[in-house]
Protein backbone atom coordinates (compact mmCIF):
# COMPACT_ATOMS: atom_id res chain seq x y z
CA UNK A 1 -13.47 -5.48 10.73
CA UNK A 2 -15.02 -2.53 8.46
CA UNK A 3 -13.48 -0.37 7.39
CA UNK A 4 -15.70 2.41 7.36
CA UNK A 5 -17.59 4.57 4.41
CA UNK A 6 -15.39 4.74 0.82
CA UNK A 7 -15.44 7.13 -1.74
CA UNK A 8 -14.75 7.65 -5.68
CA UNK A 9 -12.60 10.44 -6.79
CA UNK A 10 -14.19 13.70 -7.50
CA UNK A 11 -13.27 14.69 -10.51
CA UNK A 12 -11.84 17.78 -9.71
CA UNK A 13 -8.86 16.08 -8.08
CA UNK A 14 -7.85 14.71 -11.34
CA UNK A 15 -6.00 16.22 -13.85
CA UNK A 16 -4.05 14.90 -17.28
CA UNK A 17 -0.27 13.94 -16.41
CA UNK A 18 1.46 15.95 -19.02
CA UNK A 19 5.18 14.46 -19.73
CA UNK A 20 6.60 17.89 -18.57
CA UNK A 21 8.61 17.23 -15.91
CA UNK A 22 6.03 13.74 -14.46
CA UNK A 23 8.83 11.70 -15.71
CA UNK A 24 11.27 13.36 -13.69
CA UNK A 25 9.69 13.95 -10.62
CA UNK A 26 7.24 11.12 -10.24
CA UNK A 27 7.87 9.72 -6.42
CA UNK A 28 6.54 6.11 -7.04
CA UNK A 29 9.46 3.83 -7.86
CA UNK A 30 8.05 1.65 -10.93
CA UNK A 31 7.92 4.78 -12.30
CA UNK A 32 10.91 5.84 -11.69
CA UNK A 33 13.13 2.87 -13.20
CA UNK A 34 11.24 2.60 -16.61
CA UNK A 35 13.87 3.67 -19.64
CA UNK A 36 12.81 7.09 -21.35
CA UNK A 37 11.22 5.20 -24.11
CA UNK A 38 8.65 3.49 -21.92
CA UNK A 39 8.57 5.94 -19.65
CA UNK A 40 7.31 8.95 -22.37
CA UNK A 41 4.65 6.10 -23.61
CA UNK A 42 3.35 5.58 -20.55
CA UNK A 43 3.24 9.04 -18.93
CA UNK A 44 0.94 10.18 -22.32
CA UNK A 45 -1.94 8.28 -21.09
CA UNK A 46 -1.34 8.53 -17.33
CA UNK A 47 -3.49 10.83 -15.28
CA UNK A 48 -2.55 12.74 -11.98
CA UNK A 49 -5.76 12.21 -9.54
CA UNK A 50 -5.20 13.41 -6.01
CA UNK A 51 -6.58 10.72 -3.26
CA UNK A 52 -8.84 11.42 -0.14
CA UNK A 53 -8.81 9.15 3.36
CA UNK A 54 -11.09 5.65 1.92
CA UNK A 55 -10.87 6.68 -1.58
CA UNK A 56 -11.57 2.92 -3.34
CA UNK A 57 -9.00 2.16 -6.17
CA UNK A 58 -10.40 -1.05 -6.99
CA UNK A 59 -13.14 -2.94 -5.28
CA UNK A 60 -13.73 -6.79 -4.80
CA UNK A 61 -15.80 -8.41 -7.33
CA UNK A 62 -16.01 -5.82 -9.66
CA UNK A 63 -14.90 -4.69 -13.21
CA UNK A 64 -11.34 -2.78 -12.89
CA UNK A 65 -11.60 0.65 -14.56
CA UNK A 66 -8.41 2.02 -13.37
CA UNK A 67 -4.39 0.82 -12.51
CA UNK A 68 -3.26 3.20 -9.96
CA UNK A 69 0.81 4.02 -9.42
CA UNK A 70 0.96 5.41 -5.65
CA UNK A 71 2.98 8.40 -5.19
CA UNK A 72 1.81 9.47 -2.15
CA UNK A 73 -0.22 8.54 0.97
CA UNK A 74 -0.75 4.65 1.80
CA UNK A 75 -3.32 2.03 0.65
CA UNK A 76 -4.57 -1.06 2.26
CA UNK A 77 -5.61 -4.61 0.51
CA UNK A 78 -8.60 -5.63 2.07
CA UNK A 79 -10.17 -8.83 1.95
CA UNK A 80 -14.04 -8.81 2.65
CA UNK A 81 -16.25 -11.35 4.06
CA UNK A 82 -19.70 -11.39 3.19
CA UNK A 83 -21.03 -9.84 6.27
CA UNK A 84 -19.20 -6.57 5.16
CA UNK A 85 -15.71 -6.89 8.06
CA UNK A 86 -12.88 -6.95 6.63
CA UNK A 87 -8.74 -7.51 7.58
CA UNK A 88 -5.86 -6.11 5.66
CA UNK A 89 -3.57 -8.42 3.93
CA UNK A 90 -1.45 -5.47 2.50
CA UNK A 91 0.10 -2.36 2.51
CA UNK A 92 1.95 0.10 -0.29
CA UNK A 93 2.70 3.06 -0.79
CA UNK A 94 5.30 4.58 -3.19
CA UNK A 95 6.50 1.34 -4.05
CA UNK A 96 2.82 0.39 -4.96
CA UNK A 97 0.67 -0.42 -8.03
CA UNK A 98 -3.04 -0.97 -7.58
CA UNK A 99 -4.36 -3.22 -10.73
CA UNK A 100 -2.16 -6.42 -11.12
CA UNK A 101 -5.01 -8.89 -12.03
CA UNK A 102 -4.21 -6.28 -14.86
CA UNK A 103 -0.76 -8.27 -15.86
CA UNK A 104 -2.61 -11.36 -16.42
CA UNK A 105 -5.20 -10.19 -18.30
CA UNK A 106 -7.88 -10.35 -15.35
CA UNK A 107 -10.15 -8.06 -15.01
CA UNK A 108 -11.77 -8.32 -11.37
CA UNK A 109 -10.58 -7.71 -8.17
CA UNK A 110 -10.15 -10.60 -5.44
CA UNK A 111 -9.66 -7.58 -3.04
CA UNK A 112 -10.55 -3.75 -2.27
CA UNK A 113 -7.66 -1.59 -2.32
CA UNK A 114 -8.67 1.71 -0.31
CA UNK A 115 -6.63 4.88 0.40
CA UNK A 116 -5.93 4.37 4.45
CA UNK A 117 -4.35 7.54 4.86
CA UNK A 118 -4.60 10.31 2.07
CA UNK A 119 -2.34 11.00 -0.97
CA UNK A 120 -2.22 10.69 -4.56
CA UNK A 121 -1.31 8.67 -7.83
CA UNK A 122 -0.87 8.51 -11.47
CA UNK A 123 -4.04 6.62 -12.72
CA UNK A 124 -4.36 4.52 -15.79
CA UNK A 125 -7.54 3.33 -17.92
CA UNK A 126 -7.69 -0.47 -18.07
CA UNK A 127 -8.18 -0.98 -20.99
CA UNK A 128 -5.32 1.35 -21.94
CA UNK A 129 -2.57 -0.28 -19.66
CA UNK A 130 -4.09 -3.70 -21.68
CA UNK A 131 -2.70 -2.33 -24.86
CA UNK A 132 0.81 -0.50 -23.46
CA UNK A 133 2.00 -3.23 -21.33
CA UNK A 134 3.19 -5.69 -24.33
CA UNK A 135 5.09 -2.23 -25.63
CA UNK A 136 7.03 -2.10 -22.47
CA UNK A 137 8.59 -4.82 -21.33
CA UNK A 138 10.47 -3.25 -18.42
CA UNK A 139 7.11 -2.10 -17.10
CA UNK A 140 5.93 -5.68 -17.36
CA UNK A 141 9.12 -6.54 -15.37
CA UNK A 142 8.68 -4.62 -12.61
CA UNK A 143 5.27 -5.33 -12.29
CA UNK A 144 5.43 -9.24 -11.91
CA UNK A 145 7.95 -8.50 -9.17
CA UNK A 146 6.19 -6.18 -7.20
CA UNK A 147 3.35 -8.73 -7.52
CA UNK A 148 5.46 -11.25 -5.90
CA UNK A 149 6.28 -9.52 -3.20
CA UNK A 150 2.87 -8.58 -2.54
CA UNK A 151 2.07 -12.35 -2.44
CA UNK A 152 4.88 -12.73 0.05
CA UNK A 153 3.85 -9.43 2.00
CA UNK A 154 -0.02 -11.17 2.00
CA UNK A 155 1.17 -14.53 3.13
CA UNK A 156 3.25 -13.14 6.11
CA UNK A 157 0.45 -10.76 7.26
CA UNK A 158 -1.94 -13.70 7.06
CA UNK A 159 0.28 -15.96 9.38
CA UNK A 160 1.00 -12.73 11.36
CA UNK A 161 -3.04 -11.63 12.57
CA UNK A 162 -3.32 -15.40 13.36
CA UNK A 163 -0.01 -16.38 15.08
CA UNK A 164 1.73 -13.04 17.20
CA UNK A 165 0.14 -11.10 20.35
CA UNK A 166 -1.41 -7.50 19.35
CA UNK A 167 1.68 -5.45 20.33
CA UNK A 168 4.09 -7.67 18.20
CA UNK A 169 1.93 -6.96 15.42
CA UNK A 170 1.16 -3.10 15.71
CA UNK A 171 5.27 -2.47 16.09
CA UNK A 172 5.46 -4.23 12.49
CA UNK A 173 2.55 -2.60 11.27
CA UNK A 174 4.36 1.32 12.13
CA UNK A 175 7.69 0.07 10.71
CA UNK A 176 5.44 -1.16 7.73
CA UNK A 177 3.66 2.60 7.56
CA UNK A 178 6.75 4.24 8.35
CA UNK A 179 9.04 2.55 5.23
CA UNK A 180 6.23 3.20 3.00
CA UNK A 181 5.30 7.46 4.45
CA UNK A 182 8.93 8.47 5.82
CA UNK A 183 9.11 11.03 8.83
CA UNK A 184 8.29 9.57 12.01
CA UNK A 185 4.63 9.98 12.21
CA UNK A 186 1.62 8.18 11.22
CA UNK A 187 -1.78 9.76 11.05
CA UNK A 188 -4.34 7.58 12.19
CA UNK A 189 -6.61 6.31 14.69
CA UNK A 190 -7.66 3.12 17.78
CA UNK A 191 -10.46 2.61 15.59
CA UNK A 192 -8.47 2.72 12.30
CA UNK A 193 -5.96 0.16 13.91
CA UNK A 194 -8.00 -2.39 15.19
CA UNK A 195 -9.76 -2.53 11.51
CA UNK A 196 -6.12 -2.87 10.00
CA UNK A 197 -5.16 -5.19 12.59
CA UNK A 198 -8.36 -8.01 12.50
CA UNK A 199 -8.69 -6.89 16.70
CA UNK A 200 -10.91 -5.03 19.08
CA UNK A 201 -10.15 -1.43 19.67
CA UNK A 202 -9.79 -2.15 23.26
CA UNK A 203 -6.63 -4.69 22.22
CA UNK A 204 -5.15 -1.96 20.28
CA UNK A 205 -5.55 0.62 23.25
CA UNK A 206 -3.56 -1.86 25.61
CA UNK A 207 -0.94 -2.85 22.68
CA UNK A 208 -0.33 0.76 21.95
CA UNK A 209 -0.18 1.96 25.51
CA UNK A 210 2.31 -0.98 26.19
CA UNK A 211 4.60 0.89 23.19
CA UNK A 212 4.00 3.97 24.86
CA UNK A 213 5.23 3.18 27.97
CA UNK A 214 8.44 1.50 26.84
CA UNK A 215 9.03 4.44 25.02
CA UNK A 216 9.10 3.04 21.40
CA UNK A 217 5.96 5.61 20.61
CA UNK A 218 3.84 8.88 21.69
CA UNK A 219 0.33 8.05 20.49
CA UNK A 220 -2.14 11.37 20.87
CA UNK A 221 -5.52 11.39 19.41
CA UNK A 222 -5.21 10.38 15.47
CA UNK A 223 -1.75 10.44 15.41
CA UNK A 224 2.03 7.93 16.38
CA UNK A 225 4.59 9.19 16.49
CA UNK A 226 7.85 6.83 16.19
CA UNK A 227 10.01 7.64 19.12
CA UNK A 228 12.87 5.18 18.89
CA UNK A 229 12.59 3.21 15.48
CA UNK A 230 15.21 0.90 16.65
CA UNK A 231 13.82 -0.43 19.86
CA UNK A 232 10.19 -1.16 17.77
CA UNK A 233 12.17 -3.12 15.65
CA UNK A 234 12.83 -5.57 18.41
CA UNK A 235 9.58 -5.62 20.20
CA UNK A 236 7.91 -6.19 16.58
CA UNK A 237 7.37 -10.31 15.37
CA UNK A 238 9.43 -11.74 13.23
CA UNK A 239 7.09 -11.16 10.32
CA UNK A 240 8.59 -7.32 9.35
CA UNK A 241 12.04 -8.66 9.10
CA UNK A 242 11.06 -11.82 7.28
CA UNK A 243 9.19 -9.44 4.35
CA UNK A 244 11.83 -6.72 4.17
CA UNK A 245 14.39 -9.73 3.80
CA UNK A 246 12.97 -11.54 1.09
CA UNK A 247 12.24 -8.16 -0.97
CA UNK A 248 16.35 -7.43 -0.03
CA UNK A 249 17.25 -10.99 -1.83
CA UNK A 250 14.87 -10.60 -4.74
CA UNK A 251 16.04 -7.05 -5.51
CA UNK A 252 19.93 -8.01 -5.12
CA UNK A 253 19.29 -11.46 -7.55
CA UNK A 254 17.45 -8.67 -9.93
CA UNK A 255 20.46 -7.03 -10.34
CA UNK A 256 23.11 -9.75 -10.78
């Protein structure tokens, strides 16, 4: 499925991070857990940059100019055929870093990563985070575990589009949005979902009314709203609690 038109950031949505008070308040979590030393190194070359609906933080095939730490909003990986449709193979938000071909000294894409619903990020140059990273070895840390559970967040979703009915797979999807945006609703559209979710819109119509009327969600025009989190819990596949598991073991052996 496309996934519609994509955008660059303007540059008036960008701004320098200046250590004042970024190191404190920054929302994403890698962020968050780096010591003061790495932390004041890496917030003097960070920038702020504010992120519209299909903003592109990297794009398949092509040179990465940016690493992107997500504070806000949520972004999709994308893989793209070559007839232009396309199927999400991940989400993040907070917890996110767009760039980790970066780590291993890569310096393509395999996938686009595009802003699905708007918000913002600390942005740093390539070739900057190249240099930095050896410096910071907590950074580097963090990184090749958030990478992993990408992979494992990938692998699931790729079993998940080809294995579970439509409705299974829209209840983990929400929970998915919902862990990553808190509150209880998710901007988006029929159109936007089927894209996310490999279907046809008209799949995603009966899939969401089905939620609907078991009382799990309210869906109005480009927006869900979670009703009762528990009960999606249940009617979503196994694939949501198999991801949030494994990340639940790897962050508990990470802190033995």
């Amino acid at each position: 499925m496309s996934d519609g038109s994509t955008q660059s950031i303007p540059k008036n949505l960008s701004r320098p991070a200046s250590s004042d008070g970024n190191e404190r308040n920054t929302q994403n979590k890698i962020l968050r857990s780096l010591p003061s030393k790495e932390s004041r190194a890496i917030f003097a070359v960070l920038e702020f940059v504010e992120l519209p609906t299909r903003t592109i933080l990297n794009e398949t095939a092509t040179p990465i100019e940016f690493a992107y730490f997500v504070e806000s909003g949520l972004a999709s990986v994308l893989n793209i055929m070559e007839d232009g449709k396309s199927v999400e193979v991940g989400l993040m938000g907070k917890e996110g870093f767009a760039g980790i071909p970066l780590l291993v000294g890569f310096k393509t894409s395999p996938s686009r990563v595009v802003m699905q619903i708007q918000g913002s990020a600390f942005r740093i140059r390539a070739k900057d985070f190249s240099v930095l990273l050896p410096e910071c070895p907590q950074l580097e840390k963090a990184l090749f575990r958030l990478s992993q559970e990408m992979s494992v967040q990938s692998a699931q979703i790729a079993a998940c589009n080809r294995l579970h009915e439509v409705d299974e797979r829209l209840a983990r999807w929400l929970l998915m949005c919902q862990d990553r945006l808190g509150g209880n609703k998710v901007p988006l559209t029929q159109e936007f979902l089927a894209h996310m979710l490999g279907t046809r819109r008209a799949s995603v119509t009966v899939a969401a009314g089905m939620l609907q009327k078991a009382g799990l969600i309210k869906y109005t025009r480009g927006e869900v709203k979670i009703e009762n989190r528990k009960e999606l819990e249940n009617a979503a596949c196994e694939c949501y609690e198999t991801i949030v598991r494994q990340s639940q073991i790897w962050r508990s052996e990470a802190e033995k």
